[in-house]
N, C-alpha and C. Protein backbone atom coordinates (compact mmCIF):
# COMPACT_ATOMS: atom_id res chain seq x y z
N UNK A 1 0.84 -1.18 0.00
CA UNK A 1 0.00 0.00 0.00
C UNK A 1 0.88 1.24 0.00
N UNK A 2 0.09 2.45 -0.71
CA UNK A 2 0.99 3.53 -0.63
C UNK A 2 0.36 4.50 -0.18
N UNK A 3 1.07 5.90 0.53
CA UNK A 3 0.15 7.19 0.25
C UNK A 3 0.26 7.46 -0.02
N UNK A 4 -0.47 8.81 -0.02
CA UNK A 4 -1.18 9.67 -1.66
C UNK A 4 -0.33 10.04 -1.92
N UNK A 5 0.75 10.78 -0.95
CA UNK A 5 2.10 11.70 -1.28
C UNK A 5 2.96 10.57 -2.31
N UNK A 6 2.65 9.28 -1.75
CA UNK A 6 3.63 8.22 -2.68
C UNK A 6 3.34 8.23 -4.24
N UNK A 7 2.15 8.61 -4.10
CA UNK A 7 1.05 8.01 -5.60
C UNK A 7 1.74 8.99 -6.25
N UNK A 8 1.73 10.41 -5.51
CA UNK A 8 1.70 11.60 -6.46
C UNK A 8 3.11 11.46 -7.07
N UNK A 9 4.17 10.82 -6.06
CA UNK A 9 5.62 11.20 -6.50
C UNK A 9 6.14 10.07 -7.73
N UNK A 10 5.32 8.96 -7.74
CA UNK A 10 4.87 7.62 -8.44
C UNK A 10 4.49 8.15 -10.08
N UNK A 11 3.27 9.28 -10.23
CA UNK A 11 2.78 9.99 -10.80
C UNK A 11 3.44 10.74 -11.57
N UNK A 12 4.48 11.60 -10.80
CA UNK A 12 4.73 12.81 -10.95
C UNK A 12 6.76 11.81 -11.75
N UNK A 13 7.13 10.74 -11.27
CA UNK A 13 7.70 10.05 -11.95
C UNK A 13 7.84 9.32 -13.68
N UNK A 14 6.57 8.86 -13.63
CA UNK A 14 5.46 8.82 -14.84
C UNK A 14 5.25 9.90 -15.68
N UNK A 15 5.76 10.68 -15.19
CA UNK A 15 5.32 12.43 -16.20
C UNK A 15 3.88 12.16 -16.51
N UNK A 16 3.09 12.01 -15.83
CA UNK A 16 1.39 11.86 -15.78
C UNK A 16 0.55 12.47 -14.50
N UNK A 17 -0.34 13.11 -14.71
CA UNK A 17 -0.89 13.79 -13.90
C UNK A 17 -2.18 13.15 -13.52
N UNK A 18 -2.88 12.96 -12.18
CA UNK A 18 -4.05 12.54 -11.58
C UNK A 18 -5.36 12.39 -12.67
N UNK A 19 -5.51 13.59 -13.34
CA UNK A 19 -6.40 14.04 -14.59
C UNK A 19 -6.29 12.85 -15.41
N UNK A 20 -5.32 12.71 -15.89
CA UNK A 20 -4.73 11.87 -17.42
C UNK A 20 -5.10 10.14 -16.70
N UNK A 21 -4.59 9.82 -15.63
CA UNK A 21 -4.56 8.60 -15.16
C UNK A 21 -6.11 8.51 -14.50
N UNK A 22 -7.01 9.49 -14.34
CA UNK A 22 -8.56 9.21 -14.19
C UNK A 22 -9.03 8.64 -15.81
N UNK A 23 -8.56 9.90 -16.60
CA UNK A 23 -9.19 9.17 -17.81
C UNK A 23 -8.45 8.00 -18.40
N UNK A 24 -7.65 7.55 -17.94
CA UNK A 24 -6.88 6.13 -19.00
C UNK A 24 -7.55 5.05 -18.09
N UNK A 25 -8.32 5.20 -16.68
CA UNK A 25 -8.78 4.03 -15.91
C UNK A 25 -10.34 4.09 -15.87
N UNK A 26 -10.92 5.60 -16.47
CA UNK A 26 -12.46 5.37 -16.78
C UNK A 26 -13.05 6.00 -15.49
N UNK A 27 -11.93 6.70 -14.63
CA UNK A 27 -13.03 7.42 -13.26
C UNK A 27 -12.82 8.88 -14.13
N UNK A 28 -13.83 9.46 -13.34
CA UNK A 28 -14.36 10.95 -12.88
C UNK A 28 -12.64 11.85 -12.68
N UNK A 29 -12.08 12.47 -13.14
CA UNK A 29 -10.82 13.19 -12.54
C UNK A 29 -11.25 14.15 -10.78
N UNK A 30 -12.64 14.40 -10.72
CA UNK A 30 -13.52 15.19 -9.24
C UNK A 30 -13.13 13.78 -8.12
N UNK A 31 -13.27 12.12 -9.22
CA UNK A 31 -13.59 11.41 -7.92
C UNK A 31 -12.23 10.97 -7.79
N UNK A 32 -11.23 11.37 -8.57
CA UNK A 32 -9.92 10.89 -7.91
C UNK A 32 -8.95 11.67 -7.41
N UNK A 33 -9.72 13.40 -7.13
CA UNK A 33 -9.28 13.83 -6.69
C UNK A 33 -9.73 14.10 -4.90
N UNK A 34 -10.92 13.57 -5.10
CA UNK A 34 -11.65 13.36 -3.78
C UNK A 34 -10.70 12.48 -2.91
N UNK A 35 -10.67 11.14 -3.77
CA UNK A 35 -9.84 10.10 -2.95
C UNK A 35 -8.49 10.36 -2.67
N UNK A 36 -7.90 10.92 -3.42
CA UNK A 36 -6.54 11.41 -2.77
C UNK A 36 -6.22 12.43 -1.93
N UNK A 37 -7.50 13.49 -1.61
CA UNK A 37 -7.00 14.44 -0.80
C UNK A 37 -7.90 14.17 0.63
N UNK A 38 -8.22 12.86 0.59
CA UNK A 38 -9.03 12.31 1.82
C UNK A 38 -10.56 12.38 2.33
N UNK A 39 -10.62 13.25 1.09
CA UNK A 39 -12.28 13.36 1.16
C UNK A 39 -13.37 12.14 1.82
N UNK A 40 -12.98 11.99 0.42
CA UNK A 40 -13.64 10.40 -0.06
C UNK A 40 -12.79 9.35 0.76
N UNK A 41 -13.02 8.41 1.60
CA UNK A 41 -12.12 7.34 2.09
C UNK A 41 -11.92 5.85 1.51
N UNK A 42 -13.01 5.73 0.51
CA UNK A 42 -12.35 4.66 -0.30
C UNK A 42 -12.91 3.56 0.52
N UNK A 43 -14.34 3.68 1.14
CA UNK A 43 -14.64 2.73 1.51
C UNK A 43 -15.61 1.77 1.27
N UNK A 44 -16.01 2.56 -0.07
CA UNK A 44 -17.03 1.57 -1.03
C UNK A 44 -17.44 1.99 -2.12
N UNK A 45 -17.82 1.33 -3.30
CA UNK A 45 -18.28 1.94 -4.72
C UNK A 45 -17.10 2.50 -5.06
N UNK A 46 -16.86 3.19 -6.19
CA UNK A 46 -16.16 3.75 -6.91
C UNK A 46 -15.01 4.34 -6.02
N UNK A 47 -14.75 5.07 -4.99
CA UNK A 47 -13.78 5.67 -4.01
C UNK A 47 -13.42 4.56 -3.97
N UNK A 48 -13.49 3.20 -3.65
CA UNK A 48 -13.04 2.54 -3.08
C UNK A 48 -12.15 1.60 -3.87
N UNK A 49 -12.63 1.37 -5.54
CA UNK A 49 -12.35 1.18 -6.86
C UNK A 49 -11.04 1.60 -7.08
N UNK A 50 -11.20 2.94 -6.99
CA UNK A 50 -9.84 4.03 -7.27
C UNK A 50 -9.24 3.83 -6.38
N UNK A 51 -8.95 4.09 -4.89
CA UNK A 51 -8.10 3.64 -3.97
C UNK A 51 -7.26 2.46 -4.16
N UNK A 52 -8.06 1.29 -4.33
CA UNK A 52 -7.63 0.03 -4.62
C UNK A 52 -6.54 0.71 -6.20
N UNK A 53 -7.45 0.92 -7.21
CA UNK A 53 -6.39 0.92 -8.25
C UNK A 53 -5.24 1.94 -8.08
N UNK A 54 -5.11 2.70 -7.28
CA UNK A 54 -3.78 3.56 -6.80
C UNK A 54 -3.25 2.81 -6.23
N UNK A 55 -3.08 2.15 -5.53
CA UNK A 55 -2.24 1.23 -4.61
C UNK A 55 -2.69 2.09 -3.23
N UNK A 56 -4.04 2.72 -2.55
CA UNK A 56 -3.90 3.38 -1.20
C UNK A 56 -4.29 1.83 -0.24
N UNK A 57 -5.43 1.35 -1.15
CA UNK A 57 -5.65 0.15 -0.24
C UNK A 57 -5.24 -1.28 -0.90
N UNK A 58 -5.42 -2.13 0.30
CA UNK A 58 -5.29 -3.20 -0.38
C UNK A 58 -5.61 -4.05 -1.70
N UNK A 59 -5.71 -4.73 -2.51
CA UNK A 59 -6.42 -5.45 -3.28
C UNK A 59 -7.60 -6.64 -2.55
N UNK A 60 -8.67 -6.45 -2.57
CA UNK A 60 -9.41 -7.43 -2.00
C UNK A 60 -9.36 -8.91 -2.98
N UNK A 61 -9.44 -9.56 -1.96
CA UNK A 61 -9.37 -10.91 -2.11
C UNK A 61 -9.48 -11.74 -3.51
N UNK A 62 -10.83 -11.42 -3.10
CA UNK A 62 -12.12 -11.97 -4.33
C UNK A 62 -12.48 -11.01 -5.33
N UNK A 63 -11.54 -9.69 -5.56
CA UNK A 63 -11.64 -9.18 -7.00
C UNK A 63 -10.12 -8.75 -7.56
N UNK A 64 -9.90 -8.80 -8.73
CA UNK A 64 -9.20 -8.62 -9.27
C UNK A 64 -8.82 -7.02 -9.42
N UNK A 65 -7.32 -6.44 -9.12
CA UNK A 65 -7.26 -5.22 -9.39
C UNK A 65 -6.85 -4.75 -10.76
């Protein structure tokens, strides 16, 4: 798992910005900016989608990330 500061520097490695990596994974760029600045906690539905596909949370079990 990482945090957000990790994602961003992960990101910001990538020469890709939060925006660009919402649209290449099919979220909202509002809902992945929610989840990274802690809004949103990523604890179900879509927040929770994106979290998982950032690396903030785990991968659950029984779905594929």
């Amino acid at each position: 798992m990482s945090t957000p500061q990790q994602v961003r520097e992960r990101m910001r490695r990538e020469g890709k910005t939060l925006r660009k990596w919402a649209e290449e994974n099919g979220y909202r760029p509002h809902n992945v900016y929610r989840v990274m600045g802690g809004i949103d906690k990523g604890y179900y539905g879509t927040a929770h989608e994106i979290a998982v596909k950032l690396g903030l949370k785990p991968t659950p079990n029984n779905t594929p990330a």
